[in-house]
N, C-alpha and C. Protein backbone atom coordinates (compact mmCIF):
# COMPACT_ATOMS: atom_id res chain seq x y z
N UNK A 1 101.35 86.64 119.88
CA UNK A 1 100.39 86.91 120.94
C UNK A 1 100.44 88.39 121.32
N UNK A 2 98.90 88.82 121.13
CA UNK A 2 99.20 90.60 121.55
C UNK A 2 99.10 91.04 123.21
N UNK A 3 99.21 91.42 123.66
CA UNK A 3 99.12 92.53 125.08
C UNK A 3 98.09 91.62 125.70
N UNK A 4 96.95 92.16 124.76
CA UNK A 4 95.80 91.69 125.48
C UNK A 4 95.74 90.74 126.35
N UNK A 5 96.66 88.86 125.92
CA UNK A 5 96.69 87.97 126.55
C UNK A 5 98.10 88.07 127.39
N UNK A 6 98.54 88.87 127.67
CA UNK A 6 100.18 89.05 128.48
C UNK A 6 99.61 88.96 130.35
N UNK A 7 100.43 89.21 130.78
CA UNK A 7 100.61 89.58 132.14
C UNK A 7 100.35 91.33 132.00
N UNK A 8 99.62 91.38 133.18
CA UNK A 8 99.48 93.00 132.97
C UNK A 8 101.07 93.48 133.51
N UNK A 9 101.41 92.37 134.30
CA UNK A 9 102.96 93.02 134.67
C UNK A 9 104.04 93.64 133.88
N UNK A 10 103.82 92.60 132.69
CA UNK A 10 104.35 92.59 131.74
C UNK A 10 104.32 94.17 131.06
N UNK A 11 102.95 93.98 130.18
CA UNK A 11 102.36 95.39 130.15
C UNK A 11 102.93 96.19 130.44
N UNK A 12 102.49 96.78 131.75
CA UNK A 12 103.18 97.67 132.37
C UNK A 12 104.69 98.15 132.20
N UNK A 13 105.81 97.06 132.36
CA UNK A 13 106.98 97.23 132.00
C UNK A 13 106.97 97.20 131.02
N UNK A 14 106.67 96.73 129.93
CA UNK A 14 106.77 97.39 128.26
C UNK A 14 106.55 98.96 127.90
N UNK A 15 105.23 99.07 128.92
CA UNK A 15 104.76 100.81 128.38
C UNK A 15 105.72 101.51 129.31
N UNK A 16 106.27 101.35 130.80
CA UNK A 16 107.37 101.86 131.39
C UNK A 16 108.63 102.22 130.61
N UNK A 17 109.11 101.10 129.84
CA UNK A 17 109.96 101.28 129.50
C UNK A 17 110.61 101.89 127.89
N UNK A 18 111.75 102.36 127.43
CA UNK A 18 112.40 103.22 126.22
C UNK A 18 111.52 102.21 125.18
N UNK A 19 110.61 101.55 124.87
CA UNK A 19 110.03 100.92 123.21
C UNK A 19 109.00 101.82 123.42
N UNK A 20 108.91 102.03 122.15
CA UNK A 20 108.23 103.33 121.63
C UNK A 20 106.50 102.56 121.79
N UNK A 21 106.44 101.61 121.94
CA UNK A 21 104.90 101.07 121.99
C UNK A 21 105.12 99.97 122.92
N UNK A 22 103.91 99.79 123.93
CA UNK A 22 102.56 100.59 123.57
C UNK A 22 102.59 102.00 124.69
N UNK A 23 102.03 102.50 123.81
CA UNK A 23 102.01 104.03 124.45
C UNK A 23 100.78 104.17 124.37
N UNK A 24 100.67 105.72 124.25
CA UNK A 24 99.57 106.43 125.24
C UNK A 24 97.81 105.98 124.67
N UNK A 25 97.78 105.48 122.85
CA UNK A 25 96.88 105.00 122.70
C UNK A 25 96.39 103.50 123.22
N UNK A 26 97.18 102.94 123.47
CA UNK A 26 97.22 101.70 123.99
C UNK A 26 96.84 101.63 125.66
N UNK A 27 97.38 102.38 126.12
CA UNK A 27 97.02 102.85 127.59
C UNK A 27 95.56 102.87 127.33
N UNK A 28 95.26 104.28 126.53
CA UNK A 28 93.87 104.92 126.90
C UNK A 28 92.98 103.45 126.88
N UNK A 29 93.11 102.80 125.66
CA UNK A 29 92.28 101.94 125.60
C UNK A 29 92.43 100.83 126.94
N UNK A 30 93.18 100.39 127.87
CA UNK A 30 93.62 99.60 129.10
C UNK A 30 92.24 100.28 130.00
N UNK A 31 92.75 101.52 130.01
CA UNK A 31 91.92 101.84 130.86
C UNK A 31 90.39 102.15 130.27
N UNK A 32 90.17 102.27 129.21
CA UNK A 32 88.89 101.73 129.15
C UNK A 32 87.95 100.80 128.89
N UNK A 33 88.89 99.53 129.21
CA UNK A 33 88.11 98.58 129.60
C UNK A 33 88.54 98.04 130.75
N UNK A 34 89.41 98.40 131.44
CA UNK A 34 88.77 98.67 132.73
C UNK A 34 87.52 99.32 133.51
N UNK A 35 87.44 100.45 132.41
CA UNK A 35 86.29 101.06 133.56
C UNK A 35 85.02 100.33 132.85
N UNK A 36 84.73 99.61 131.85
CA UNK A 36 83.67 98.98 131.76
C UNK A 36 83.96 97.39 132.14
N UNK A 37 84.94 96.82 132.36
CA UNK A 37 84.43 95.98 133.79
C UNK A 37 84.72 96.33 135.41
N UNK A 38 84.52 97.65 135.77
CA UNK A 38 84.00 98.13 137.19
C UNK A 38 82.44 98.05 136.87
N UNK A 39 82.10 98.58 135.45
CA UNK A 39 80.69 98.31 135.03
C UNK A 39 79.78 97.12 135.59
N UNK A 40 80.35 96.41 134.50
CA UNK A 40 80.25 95.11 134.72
C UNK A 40 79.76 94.55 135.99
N UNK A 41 80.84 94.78 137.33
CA UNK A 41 80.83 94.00 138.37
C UNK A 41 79.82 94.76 139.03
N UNK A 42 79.73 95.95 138.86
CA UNK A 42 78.19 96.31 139.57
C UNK A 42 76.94 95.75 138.77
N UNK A 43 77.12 95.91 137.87
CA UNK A 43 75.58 95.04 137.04
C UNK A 43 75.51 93.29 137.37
N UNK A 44 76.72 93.07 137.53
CA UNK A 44 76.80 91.44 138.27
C UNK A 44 76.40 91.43 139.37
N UNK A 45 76.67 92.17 140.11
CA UNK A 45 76.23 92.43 141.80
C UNK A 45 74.77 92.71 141.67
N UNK A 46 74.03 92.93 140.42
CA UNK A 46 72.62 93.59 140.94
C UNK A 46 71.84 92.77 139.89
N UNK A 47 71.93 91.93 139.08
CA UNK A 47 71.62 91.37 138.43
C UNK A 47 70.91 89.74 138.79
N UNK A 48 69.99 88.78 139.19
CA UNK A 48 69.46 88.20 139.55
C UNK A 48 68.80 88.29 140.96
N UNK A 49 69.09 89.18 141.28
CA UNK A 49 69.27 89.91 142.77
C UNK A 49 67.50 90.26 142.91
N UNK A 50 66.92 89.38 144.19
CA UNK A 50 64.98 90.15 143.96
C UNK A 50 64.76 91.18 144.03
N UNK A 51 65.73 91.87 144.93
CA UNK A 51 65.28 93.43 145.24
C UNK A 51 65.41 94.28 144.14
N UNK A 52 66.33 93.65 143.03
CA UNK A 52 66.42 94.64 141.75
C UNK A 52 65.63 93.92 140.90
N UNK A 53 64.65 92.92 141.14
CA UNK A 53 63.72 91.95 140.20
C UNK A 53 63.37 93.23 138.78
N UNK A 54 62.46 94.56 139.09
CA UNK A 54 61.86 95.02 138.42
C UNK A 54 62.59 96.17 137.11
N UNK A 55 64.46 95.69 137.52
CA UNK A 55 65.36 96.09 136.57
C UNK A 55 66.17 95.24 135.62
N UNK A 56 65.70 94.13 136.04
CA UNK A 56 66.75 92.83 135.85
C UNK A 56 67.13 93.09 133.86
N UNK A 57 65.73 93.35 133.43
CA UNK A 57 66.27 93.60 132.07
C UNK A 57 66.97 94.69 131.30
N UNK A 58 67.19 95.80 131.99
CA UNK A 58 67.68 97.06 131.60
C UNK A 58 69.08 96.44 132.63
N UNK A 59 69.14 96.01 133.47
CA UNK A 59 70.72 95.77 134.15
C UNK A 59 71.03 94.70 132.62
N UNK A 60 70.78 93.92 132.13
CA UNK A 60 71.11 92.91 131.24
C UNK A 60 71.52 93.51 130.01
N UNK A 61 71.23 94.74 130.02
CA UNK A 61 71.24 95.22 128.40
C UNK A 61 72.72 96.07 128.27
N UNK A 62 72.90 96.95 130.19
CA UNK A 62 74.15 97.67 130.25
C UNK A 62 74.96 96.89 129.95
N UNK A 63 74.72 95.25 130.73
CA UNK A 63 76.18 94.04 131.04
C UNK A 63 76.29 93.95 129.60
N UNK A 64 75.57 93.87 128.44
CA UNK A 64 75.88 93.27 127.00
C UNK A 64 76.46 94.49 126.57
N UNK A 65 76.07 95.48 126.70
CA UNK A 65 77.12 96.89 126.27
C UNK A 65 78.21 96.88 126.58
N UNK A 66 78.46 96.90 127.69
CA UNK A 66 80.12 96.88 128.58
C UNK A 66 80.97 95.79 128.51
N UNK A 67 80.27 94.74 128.29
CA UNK A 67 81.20 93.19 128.17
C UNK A 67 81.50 93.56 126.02
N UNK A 68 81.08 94.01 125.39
CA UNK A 68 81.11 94.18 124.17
C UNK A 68 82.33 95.27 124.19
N UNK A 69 81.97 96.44 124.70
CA UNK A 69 82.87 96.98 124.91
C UNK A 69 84.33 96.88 125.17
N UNK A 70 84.20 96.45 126.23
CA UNK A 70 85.73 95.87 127.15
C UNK A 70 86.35 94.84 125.97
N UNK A 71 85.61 93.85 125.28
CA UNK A 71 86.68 93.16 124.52
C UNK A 71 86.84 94.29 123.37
N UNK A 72 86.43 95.21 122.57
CA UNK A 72 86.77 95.59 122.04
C UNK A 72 87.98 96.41 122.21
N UNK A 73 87.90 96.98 123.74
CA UNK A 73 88.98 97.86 123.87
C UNK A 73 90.41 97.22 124.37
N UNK A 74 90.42 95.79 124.88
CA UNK A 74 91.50 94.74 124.32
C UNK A 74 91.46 95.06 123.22
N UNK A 75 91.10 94.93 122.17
CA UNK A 75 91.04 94.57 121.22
C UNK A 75 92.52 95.67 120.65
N UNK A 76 91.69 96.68 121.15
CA UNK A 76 92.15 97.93 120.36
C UNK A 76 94.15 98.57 121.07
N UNK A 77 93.63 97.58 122.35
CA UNK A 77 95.58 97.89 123.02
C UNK A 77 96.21 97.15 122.31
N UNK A 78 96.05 96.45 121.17
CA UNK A 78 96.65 96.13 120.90
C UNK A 78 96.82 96.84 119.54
N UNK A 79 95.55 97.01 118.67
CA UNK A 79 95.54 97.77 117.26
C UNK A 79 96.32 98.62 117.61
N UNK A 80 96.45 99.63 118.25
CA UNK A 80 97.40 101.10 118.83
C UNK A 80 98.72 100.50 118.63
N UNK A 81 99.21 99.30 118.99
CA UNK A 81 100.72 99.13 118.81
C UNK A 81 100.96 98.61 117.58
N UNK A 82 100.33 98.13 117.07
CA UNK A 82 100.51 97.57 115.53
C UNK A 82 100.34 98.93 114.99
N UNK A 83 99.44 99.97 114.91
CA UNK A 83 99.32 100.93 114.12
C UNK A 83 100.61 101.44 113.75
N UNK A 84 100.92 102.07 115.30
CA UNK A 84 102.26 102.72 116.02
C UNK A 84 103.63 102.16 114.91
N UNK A 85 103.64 101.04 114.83
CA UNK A 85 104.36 100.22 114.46
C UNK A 85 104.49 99.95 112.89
N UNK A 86 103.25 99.88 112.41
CA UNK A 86 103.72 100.42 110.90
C UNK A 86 103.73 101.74 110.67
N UNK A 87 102.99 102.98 111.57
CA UNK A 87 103.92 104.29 111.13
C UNK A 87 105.58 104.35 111.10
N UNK A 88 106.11 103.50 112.51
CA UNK A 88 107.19 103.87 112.12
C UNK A 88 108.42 102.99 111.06
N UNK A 89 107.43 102.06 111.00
CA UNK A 89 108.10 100.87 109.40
C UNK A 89 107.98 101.60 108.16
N UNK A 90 107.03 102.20 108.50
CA UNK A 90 106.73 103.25 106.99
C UNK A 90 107.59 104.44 106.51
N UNK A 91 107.71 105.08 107.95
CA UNK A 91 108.96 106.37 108.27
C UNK A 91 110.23 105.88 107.57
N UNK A 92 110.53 104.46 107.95
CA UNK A 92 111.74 104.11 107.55
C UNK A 92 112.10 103.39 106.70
N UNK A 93 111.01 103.51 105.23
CA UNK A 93 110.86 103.44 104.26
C UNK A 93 111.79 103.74 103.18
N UNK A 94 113.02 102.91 101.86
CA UNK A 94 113.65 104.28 101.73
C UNK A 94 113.17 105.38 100.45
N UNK A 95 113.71 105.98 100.10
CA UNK A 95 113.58 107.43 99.51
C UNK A 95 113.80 107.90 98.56
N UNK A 96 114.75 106.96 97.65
CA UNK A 96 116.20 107.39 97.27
C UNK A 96 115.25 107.96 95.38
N UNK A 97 114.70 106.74 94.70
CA UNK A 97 113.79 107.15 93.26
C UNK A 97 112.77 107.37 93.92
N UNK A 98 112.10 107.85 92.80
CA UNK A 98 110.55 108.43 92.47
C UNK A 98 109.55 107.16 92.75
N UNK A 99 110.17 106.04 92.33
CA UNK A 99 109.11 105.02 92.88
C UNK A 99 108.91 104.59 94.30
N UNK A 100 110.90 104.69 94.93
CA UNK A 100 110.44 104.75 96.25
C UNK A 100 109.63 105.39 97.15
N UNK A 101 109.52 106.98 96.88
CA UNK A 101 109.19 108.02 97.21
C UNK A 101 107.69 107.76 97.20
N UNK A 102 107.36 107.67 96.37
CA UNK A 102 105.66 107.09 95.66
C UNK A 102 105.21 105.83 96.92
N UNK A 103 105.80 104.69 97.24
CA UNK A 103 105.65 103.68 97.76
C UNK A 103 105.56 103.89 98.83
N UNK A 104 106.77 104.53 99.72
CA UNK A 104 106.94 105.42 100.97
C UNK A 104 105.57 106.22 101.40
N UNK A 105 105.33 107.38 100.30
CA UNK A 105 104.33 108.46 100.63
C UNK A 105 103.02 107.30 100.98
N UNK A 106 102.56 106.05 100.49
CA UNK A 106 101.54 105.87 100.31
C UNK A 106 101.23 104.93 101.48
N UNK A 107 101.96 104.29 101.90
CA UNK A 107 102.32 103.21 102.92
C UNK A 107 102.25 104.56 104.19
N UNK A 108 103.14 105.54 104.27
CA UNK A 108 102.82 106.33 105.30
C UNK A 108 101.25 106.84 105.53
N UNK A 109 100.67 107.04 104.35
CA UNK A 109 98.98 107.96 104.43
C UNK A 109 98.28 106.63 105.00
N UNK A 110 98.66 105.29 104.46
CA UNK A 110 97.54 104.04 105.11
C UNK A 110 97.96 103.92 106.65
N UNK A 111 99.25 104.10 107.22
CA UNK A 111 99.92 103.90 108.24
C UNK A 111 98.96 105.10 109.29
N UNK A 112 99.08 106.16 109.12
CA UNK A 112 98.43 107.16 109.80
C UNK A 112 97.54 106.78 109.78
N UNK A 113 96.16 106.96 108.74
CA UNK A 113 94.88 106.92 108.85
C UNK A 113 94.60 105.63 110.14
N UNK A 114 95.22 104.62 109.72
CA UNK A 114 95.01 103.33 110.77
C UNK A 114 95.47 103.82 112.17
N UNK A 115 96.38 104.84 112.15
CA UNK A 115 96.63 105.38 113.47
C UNK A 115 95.76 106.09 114.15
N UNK A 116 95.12 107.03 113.03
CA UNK A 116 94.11 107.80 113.33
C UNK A 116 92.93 107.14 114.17
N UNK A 117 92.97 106.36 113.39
CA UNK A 117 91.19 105.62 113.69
C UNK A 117 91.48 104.88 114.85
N UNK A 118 92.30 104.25 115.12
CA UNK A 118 91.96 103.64 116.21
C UNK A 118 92.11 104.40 118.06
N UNK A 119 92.41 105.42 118.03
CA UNK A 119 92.40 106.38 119.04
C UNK A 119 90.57 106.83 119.02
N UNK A 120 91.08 107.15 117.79
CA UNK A 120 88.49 107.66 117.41
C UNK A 120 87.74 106.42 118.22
N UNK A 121 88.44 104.84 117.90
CA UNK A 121 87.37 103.95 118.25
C UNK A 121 87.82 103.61 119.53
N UNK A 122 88.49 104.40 120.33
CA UNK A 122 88.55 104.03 121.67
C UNK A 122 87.95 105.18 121.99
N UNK A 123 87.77 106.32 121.41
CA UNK A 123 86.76 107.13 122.59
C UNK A 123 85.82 106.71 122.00
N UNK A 124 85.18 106.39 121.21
CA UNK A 124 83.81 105.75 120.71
C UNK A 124 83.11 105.15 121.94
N UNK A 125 84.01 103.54 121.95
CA UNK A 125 83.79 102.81 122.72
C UNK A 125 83.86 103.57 124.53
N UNK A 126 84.42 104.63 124.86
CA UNK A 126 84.90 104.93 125.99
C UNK A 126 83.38 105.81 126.15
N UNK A 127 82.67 106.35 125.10
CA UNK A 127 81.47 107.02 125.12
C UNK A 127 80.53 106.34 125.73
N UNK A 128 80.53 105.35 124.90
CA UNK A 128 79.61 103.70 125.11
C UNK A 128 79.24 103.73 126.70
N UNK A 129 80.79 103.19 126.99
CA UNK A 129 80.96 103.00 128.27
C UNK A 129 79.95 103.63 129.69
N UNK A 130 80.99 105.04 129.22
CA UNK A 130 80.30 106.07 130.03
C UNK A 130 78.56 106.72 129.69
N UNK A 131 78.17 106.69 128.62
CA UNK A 131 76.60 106.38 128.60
C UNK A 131 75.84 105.49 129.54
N UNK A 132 76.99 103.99 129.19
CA UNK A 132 75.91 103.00 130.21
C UNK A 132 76.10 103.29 131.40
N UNK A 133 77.30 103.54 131.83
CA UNK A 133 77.89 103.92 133.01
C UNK A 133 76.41 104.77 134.09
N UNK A 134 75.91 106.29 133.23
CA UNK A 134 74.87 106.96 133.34
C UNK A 134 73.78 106.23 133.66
N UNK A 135 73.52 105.23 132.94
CA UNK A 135 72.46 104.38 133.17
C UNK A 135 72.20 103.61 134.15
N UNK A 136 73.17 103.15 134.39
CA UNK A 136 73.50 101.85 135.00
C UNK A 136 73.49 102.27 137.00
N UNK A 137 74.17 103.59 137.41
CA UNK A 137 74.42 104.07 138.35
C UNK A 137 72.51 104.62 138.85
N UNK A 138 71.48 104.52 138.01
CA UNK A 138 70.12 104.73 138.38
C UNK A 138 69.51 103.39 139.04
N UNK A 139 69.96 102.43 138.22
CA UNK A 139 69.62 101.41 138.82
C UNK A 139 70.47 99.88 139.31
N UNK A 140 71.71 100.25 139.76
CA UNK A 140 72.58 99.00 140.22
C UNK A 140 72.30 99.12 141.83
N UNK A 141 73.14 98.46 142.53
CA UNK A 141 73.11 97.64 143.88
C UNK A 141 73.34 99.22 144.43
N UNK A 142 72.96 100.07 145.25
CA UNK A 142 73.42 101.54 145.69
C UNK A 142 75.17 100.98 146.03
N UNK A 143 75.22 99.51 146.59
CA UNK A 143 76.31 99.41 147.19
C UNK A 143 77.92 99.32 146.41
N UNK A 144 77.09 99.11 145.02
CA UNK A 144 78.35 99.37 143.62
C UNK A 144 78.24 101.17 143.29
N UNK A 145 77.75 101.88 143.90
CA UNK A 145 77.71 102.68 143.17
C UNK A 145 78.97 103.68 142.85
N UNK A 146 80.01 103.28 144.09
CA UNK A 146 81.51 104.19 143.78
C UNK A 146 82.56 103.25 143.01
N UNK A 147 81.75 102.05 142.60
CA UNK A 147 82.46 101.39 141.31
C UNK A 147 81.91 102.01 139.93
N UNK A 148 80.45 102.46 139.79
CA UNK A 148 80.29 102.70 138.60
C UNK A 148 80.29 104.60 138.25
N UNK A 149 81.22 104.83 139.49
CA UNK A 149 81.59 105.97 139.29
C UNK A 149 83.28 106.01 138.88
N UNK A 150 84.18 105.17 139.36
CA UNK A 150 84.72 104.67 138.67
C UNK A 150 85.41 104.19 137.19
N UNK A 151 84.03 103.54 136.52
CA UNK A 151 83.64 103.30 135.55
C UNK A 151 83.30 104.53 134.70
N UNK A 152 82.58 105.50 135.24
CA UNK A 152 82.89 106.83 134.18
C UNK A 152 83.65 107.78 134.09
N UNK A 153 84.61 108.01 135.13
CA UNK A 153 85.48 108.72 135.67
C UNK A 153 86.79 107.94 134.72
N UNK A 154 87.00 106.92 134.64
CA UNK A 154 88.06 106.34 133.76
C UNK A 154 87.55 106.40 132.04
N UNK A 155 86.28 106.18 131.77
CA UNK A 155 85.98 106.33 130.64
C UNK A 155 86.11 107.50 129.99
N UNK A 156 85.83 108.55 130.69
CA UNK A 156 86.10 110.07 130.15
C UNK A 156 87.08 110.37 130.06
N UNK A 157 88.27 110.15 131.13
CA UNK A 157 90.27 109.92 130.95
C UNK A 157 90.23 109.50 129.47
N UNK A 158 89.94 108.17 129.24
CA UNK A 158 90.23 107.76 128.15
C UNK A 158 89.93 108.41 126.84
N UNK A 159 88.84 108.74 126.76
CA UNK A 159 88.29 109.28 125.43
C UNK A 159 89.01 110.66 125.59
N UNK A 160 89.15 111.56 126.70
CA UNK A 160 89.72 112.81 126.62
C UNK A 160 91.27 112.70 126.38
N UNK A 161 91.83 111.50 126.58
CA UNK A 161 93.43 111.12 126.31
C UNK A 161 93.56 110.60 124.72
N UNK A 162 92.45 110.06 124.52
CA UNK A 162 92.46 109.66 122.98
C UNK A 162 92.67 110.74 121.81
N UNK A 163 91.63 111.75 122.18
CA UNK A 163 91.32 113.17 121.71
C UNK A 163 92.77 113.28 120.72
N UNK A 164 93.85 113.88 121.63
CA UNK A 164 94.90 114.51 120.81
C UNK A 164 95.45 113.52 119.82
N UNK A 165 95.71 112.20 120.33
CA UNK A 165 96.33 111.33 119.47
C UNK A 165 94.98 111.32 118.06
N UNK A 166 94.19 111.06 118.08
CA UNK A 166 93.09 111.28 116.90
C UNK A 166 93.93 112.66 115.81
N UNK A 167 93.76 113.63 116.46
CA UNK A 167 93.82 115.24 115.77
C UNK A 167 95.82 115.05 115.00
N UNK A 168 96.42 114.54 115.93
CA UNK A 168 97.82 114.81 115.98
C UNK A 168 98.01 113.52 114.41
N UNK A 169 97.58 113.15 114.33
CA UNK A 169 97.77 111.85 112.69
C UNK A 169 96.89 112.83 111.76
N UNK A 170 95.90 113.25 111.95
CA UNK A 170 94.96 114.13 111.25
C UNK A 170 96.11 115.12 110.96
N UNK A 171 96.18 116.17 111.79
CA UNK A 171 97.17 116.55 111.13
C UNK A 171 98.41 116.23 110.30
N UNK A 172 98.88 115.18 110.41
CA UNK A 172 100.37 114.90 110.34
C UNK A 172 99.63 114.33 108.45
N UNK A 173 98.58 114.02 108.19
CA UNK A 173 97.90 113.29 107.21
C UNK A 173 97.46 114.48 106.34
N UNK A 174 97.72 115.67 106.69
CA UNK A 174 97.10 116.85 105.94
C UNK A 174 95.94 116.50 104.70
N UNK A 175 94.58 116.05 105.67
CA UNK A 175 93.56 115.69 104.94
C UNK A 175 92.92 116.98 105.16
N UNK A 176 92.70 118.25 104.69
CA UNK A 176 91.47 118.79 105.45
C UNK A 176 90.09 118.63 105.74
N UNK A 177 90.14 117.85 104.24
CA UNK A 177 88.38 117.25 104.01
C UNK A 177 88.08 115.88 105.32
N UNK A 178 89.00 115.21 105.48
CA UNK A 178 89.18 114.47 106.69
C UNK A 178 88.48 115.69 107.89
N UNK A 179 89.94 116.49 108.25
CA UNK A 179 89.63 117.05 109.45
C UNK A 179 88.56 117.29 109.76
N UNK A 180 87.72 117.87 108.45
CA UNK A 180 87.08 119.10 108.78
C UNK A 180 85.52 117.67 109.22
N UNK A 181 85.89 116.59 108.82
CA UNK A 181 84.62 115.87 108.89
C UNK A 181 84.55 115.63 110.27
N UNK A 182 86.04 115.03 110.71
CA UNK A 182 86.01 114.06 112.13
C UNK A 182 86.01 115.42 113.26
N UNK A 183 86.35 116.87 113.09
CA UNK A 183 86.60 117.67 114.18
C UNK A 183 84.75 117.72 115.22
N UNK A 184 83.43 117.33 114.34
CA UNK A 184 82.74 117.31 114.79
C UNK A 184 82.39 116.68 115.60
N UNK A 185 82.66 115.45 115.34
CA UNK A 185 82.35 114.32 116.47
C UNK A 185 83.60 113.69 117.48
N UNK A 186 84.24 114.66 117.48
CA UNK A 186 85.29 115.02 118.26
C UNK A 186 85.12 115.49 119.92
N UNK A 187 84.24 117.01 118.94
CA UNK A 187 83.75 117.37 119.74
C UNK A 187 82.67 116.89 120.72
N UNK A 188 81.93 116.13 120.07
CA UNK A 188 80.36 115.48 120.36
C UNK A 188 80.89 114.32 121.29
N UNK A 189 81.77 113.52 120.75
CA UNK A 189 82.55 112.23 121.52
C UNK A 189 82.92 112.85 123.45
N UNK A 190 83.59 114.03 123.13
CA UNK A 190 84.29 114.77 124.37
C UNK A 190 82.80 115.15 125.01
N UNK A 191 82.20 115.79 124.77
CA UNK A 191 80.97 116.14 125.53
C UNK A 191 80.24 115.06 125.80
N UNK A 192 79.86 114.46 125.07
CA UNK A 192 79.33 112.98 126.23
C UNK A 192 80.10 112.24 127.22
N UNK A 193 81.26 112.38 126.70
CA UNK A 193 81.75 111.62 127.89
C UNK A 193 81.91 112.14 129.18
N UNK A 194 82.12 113.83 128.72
CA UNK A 194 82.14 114.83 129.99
C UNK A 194 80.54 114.55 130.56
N UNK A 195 79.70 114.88 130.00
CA UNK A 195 78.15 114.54 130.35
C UNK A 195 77.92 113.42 131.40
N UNK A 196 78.13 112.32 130.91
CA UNK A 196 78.14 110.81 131.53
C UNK A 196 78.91 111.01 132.80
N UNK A 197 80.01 111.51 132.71
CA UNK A 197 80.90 111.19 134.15
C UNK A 197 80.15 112.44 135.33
N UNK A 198 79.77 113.48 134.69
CA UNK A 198 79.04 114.36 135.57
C UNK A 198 77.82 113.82 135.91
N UNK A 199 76.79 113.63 135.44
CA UNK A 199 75.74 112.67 135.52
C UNK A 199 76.04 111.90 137.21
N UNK A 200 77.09 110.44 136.38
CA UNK A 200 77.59 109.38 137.43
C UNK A 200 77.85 109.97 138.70
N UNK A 201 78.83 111.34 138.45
CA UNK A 201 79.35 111.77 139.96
C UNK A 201 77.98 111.94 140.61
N UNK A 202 77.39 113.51 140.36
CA UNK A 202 76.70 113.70 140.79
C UNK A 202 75.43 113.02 141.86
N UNK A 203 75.19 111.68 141.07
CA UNK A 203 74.09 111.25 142.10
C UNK A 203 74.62 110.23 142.91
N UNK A 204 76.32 109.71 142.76
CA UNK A 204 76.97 109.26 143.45
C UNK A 204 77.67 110.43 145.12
N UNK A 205 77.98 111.37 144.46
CA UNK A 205 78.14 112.15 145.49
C UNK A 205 76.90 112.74 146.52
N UNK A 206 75.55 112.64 145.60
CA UNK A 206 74.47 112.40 146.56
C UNK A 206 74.24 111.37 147.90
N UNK A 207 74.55 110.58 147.40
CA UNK A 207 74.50 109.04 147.62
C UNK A 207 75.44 108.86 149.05
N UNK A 208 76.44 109.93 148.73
CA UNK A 208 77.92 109.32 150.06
C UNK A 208 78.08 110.41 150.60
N UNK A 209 76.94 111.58 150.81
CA UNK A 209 77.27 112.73 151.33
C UNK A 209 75.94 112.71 152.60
C-alpha cells in the first residue's frame, strides 16, 4: 500500500523523519493536489448553484481538470518514492566485473530518467492546476475566492520545488541531448505557473481590498 492510502499523519512522520523517502518530490506533489482540491471545493460551492446558472458548464470542465489532476498527483507521491528508491537500489549495485559494471551503469540511467520524469509530471500537472485555478477564480462563488487563491499559490510552490529535482537527475544522467530538450519547457512550465498564481492573486486581492 503506497502513501497515497496512509494516514497523512503517518506521512508526515515518514517525510519528518532520517528515511531518505518520501522527500521533497513526493512533498511537491502532496501539495499539489492539495491545491487542486481547494479547487475543487470552490467549483463545488458554485456549481448547481442559480446564481452561477450561466457558468455551470465552464465550472464543470475546471472540476474534471482538478479532480484528474489531484489523483494523478497521489498518484505521483508515491512514483517519487519508488523512483527515489530504485536510484538508490541501483547505487548499490555491485561493481566488481565488466558485466557488473555494464548492469549497474544501466539500471542506474533507467533509475534516474524515472526520477527525472516524475518531478516534470508534477509540475505539468501543478501547471494544469494553476491554469484552471486562473479560470476558475473569474467565475466561482466570490465567497471561495481566497480558496482558489490558495489553489494557485500552492500550485506554483510545487512546480517551482519540482524544478531543481527535474535538472539535478538531468544532470546526474549526463544526457545533453536530453537537457538541452527538457530545459525549454522548464522554463515554459515555471512561467505559467508564475502567470496563473499572479493572475489568481491579483483579482483576489481586488476582491478583499
Amino acid at each position: 500500500m503506497g502513501y497515497a492510502k496512509e494516514t497523512i499523519e503517518k506521512y508526515l512522520e515518514d517525510a519528518a523523519s532520517d528515511k531518505p523517502a518520501p522527500g521533497g518530490g513526493s512533498i511537491s506533489a502532496l501539495a499539489g493536489a492539495l491545491a487542486a482540491s481547494m479547487g475543487e471545493m470552490a467549483g463545488k460551492l458554485t456549481f448547481g448553484k442559480k446564481k452561477f446558472e450561466s457558468v455551470q458548464q465552464d465550472v464543470a470542465n475546471c472540476l474534471r481538470r482538478l479532480s484528474l489532476c489531484r489523483r494523478r498527483l497521489m498518484a505521483l507521491m508515491d512514483a517519487d518514492v519508488m523512483a527515489y528508491t530504485s536510484v538508490n537500489k541501483a547505487y548499490g549495485m555491485p561493481k566488481g566485473s565488466a558485466e557488473e559494471k555494464g548492469a549497474r551503469k544501466e539500471a542506474m540511467r533507467s533509475a534516474l530518467l524515472e526520477a527525472m520524469k516524475v518531478p516534470l509530471n508534477i509540475m505539468r500537472e501543478c501547471c494544469t492546476v494553476g491554469d484552471t485555478a486562473a479560470r476558475l477564480v473569474k467565475i466561482c462563488n466570490p465567497n471561495l475566492l481566497t480558496d482558489v487563491n490558495v489553489c494557485a499559490v500552492l500550485a506554483e510552490a510545487a512546480c517551482v520545488a519540482s524544478r531543481p529535482l527535474v535538472e539535478i537527475n538531468l544532470k546526474t544522467l549526463k544526457n545533453a541531448k536530453l537537457s538541452a530538450k527538457t530545459a525549454p519547457e522548464l522554463d515554459e512550465l515555471t512561467r505559467r505557473a508564475a502567470r496563473s498564481r499572479k493572475q489568481v492573486s491579483r483579482l483576489v486581492k481586488e476582491f478583499v481590498s
